[in-house]
Protein backbone atom coordinates (compact mmCIF):
# COMPACT_ATOMS: atom_id res chain seq x y z
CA UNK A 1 156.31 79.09 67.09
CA UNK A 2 154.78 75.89 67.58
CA UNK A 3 155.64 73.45 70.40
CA UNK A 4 158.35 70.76 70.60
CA UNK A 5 157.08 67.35 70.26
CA UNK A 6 158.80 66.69 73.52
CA UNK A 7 156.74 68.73 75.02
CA UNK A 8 154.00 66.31 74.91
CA UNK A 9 155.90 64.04 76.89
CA UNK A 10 156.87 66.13 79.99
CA UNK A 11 153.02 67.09 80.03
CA UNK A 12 152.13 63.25 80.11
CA UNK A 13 154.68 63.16 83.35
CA UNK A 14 153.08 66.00 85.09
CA UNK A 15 149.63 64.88 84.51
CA UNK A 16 150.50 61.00 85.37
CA UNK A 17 152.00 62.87 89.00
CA UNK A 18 148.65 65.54 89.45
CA UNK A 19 147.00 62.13 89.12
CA UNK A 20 148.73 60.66 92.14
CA UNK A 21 146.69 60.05 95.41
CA UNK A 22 148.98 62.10 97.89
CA UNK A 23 147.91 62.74 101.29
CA UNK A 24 150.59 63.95 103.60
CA UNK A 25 153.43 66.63 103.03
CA UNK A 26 156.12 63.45 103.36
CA UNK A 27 153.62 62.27 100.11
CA UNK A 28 154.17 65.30 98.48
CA UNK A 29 158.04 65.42 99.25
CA UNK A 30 158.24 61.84 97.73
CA UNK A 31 156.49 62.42 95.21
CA UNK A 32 158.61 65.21 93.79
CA UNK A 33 161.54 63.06 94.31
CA UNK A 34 160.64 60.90 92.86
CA UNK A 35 159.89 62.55 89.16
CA UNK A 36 162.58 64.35 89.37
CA UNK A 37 164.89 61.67 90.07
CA UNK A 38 164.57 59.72 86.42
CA UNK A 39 166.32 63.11 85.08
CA UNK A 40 169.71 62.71 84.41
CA UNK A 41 172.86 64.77 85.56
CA UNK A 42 175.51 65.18 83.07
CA UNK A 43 179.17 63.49 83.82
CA UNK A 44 181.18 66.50 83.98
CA UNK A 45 178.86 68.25 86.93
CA UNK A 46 180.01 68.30 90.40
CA UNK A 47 178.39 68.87 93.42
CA UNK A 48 179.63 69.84 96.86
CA UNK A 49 177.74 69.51 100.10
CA UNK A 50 178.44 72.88 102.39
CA UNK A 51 177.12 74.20 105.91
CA UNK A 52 175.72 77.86 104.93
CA UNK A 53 175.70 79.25 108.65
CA UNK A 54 174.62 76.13 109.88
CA UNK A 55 171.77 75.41 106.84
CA UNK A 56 172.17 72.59 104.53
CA UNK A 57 173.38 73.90 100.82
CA UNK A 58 174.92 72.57 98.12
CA UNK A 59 177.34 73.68 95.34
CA UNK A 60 176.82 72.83 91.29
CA UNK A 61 179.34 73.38 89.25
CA UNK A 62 179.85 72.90 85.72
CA UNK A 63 183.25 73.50 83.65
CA UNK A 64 182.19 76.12 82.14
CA UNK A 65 181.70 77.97 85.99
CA UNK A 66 183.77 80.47 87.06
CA UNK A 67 184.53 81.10 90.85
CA UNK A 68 183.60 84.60 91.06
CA UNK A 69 180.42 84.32 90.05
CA UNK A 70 177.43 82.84 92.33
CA UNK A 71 173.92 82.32 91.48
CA UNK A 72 172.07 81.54 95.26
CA UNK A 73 169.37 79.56 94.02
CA UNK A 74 166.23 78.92 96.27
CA UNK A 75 164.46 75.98 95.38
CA UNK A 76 160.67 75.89 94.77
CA UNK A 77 157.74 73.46 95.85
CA UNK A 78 155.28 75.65 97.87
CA UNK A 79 157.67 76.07 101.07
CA UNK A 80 156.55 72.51 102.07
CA UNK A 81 158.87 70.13 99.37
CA UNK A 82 161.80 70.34 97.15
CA UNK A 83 165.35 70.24 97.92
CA UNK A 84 168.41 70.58 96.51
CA UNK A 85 168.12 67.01 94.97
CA UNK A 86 165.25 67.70 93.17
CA UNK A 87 166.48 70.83 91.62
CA UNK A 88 170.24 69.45 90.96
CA UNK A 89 169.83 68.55 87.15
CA UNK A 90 168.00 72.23 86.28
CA UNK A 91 170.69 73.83 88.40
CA UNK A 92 173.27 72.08 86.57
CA UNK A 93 172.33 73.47 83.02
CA UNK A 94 171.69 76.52 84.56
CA UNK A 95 175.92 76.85 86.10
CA UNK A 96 176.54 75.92 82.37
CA UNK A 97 174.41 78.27 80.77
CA UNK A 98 175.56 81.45 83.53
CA UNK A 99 179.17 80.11 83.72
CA UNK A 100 178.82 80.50 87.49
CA UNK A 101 178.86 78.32 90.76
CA UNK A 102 174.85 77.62 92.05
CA UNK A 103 174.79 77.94 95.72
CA UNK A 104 171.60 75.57 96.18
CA UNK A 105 169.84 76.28 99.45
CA UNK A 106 167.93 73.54 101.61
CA UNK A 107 166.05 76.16 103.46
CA UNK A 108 164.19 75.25 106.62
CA UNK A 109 160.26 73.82 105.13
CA UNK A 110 157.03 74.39 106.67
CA UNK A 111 154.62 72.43 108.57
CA UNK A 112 157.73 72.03 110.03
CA UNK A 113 158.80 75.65 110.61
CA UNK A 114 156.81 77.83 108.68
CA UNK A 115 157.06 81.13 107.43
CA UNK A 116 159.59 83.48 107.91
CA UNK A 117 162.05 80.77 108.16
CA UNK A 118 162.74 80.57 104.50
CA UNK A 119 163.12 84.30 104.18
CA UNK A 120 165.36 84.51 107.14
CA UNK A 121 167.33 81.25 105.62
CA UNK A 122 168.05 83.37 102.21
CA UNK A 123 169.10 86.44 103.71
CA UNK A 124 171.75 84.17 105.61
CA UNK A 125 172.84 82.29 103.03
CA UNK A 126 173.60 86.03 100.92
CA UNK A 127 175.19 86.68 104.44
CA UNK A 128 177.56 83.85 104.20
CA UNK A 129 178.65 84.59 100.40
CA UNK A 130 178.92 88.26 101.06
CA UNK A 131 181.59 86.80 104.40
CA UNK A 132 183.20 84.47 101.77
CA UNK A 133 184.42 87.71 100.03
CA UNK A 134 181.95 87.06 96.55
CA UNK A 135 181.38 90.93 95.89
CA UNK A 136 177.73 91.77 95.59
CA UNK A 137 178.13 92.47 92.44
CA UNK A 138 179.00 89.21 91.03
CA UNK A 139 175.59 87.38 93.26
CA UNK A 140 172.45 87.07 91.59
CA UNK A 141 170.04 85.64 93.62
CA UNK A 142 167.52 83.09 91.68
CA UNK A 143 164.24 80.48 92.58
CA UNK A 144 161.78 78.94 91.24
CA UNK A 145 157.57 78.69 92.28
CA UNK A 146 157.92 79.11 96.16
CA UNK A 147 161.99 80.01 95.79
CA UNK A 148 161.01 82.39 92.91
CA UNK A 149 158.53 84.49 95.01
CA UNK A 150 161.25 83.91 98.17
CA UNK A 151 164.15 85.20 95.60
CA UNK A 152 161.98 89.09 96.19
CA UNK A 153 161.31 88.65 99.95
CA UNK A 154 164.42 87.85 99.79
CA UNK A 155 165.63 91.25 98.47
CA UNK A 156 163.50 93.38 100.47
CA UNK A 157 164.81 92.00 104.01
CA UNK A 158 168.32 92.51 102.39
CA UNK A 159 167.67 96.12 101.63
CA UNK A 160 165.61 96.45 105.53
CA UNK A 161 168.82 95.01 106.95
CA UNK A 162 171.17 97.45 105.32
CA UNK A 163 172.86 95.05 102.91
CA UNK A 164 174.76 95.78 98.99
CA UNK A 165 172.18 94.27 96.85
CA UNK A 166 172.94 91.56 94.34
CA UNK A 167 173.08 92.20 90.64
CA UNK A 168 169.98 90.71 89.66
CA UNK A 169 167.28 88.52 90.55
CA UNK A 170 165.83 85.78 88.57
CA UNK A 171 162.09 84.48 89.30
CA UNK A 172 160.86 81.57 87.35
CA UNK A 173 157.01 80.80 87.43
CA UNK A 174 157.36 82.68 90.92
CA UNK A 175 154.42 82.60 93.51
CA UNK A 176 154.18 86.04 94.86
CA UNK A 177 150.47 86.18 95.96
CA UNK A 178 149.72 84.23 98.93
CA UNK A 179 146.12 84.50 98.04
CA UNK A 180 145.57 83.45 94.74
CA UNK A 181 143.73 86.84 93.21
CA UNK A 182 145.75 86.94 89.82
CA UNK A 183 142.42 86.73 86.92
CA UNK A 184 144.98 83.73 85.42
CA UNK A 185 143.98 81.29 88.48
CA UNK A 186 140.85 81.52 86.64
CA UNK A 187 141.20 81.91 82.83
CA UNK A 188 144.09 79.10 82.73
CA UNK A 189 142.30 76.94 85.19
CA UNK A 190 141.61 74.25 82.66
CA UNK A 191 145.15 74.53 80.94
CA UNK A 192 147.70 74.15 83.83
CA UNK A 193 148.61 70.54 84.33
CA UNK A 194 150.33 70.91 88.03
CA UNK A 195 149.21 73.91 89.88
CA UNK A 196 145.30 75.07 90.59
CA UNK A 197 143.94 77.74 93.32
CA UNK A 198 142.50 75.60 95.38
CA UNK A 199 146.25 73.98 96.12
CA UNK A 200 147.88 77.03 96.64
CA UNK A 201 145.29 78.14 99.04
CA UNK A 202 145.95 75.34 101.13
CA UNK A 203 149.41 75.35 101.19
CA UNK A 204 149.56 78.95 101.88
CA UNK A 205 147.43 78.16 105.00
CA UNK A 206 150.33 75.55 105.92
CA UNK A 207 153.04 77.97 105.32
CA UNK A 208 151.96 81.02 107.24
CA UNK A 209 150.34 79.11 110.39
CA UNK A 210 148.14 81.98 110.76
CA UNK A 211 149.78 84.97 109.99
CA UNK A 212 148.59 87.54 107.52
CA UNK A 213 148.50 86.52 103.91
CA UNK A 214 149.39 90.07 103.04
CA UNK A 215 152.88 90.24 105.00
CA UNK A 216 154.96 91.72 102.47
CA UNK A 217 157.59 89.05 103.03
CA UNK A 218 155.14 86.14 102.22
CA UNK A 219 153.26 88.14 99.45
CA UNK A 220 155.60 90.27 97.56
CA UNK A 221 153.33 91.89 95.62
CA UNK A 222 152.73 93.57 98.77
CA UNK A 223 156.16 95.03 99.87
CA UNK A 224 157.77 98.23 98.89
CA UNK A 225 160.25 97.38 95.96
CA UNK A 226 161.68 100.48 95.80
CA UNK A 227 165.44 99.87 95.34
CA UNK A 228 165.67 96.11 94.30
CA UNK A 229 167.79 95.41 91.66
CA UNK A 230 167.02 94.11 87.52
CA UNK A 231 164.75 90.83 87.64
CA UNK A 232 164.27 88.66 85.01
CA UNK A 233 160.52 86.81 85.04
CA UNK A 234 159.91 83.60 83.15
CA UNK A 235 156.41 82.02 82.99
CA UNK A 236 154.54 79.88 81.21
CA UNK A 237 151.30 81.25 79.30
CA UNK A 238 149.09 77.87 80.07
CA UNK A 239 150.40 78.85 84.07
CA UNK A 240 147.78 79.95 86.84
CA UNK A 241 150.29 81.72 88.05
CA UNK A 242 150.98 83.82 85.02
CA UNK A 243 149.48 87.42 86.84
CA UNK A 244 151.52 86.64 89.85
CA UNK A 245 154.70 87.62 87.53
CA UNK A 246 152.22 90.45 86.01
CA UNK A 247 151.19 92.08 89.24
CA UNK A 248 154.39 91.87 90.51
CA UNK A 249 156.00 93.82 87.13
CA UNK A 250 153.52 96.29 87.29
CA UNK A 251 154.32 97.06 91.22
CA UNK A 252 158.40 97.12 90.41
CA UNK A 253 158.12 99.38 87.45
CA UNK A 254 155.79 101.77 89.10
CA UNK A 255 158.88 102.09 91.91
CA UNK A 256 161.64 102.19 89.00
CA UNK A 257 162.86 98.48 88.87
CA UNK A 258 163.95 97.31 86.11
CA UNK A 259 162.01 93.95 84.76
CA UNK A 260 162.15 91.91 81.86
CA UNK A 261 159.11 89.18 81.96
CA UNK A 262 159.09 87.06 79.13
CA UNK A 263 156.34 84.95 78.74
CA UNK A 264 156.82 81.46 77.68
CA UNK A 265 153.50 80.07 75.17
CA UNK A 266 152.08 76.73 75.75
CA UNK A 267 155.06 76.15 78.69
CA UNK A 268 153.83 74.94 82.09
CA UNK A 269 155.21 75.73 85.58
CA UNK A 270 158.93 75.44 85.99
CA UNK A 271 159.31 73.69 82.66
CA UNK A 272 163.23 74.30 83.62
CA UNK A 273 163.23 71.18 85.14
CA UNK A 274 162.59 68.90 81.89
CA UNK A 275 166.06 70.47 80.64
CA UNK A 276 167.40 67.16 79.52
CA UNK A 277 164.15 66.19 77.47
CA UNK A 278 163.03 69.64 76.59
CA UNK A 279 164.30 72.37 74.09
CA UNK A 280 162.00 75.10 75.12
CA UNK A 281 163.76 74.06 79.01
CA UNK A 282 167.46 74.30 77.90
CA UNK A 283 166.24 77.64 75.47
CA UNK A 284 164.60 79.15 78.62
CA UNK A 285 167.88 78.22 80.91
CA UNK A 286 170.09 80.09 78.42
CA UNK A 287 168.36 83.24 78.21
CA UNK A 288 168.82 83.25 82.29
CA UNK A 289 172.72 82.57 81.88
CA UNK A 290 172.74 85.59 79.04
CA UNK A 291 171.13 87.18 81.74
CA UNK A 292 173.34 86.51 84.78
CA UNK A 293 176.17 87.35 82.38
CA UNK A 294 174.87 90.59 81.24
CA UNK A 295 174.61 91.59 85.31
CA UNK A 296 177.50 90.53 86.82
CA UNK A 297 180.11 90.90 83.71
């Protein structure tokens, strides 16, 4: 099926932002804010600022959203930028499309404090829902780039702690290889607008201050699934990070979790975001609420 003509227009705002002299992480955090911030939020949202055992969260809520159902969502932006801000018009088509209540987490960011911190943040966070009385169950856990590779780490410390695991897991565009070796980093080199090798290598470096690029809870593809529950994978096919969602399907299925990767032609990373100026974004969006309803009833 061929593109939207919209699509042409988010490209031109991705491009017009890879083309932005950025120096500093508070750059890059601007930056992002900045794009996303011309998106608008539909009237009928609300949002609710919360302490999540002393981390900074927020709730999105649409009409459609029904209390006993949570999506935790962990942002993306390469464990050094995005927040719940940026994320809070994507989130809000996605409690729409899942009928459920996003629990947006602003996890602690490296250079700040670098990894494990955001693992340790989620696992909290699940902690705190699980304390709230939301049945495990009725919790799928969901991120994006950075947040989508954090949504498995995620997992796997809640199944080395001894905790119920969610119903699902959603991972859009997720980074789950720390050190880039996925053949896509080369063959869509020239067609990703946002995202190249040479970036992620460097902010990898940032993020794990010197600890192994391997550690299963920084590089999934690396950690024993065994046990996790159903994930859904969205990429985009023009993505670098298109074999990080392949390497990680072929590891899951290999231990007997279930995975449904859907690849997304011509999209680029986290197209989600462009939900109010995109179909393919709002089409995308409601095949994770049919999801999220199919795993939580």
């Amino acid at each position: 099926m061929a593109p939207s003509q919209e699509l042409n227009a988010v490209l031109d705002m991705i491009r017009v932002r890879s083309q932005e002299v950025r120096k500093t992480t508070d750059d890059d955090r601007l930056s992002y804010e900045r794009i996303m911030s011309v998106l608008p939020l539909d009237d009928d949202i609300e949002t609710v600022r919360v302490g999540v055992n002393g981390i900074p969260a927020e709730w999105v809520s649409a009409p459609e959203s029904e209390d006993h159902r949570v999506v935790l969502y962990l942002h993306g932006g390469g464990y050094l930028f995005g927040s719940t801000r940026t994320h809070r018009v994507m989130l809000a088509h996605l409690a729409r499309a899942a009928k459920a209540q996003v629990l947006a987490l602003d996890y602690r960011l490296a250079p700040e404090i670098p990894f494990p911190a955001p693992v340790e943040d989620s696992v909290s966070a699940y902690q705190w829902l699980l304390a709230k009385g939301i049945a495990p169950k009725n919790i799928v856990i969901g991120g994006d780039s950075a947040g989508g590779g954090l949504v498995v780490a995620a997992l796997v410390a809640l199944r080395g702690v001894g905790e119920p695991m969610p119903a699902a897991g959603v991972c859009i565009s997720p980074w789950n290889d720390m050190e880039s070796t996925g053949k896509s980093m080369t063959t869509n080199a020239e067609s990703d607008p946002s995202v190249s090798k040479e970036r992620l290598l460097k902010i990898a470096a940032v993020y794990l201050d010197g600890k192994d690029p391997q550690a299963p809870l920084a590089s999934p593809i690396h950690a024993d699934l065994t046990g996790l529950p159903p994930l859904l994978l969205q990429v985009g096919g023009i993505e670098v990070l298109l074999d990080d969602s392949t390497m990680l399907k072929e590891r899951a299925e290999k231990v007997g979790v279930s995975v449904e990767m859907e690849v997304w032609d011509d999209m680029p990373h986290v197209w989600h975001h462009y939900a109010p100026i995109l179909p393919e974004a709002r089409k995308a969006i409601g095949k994770i609420g049919e999801f999220v309803l199919e795993h939580t009833g």
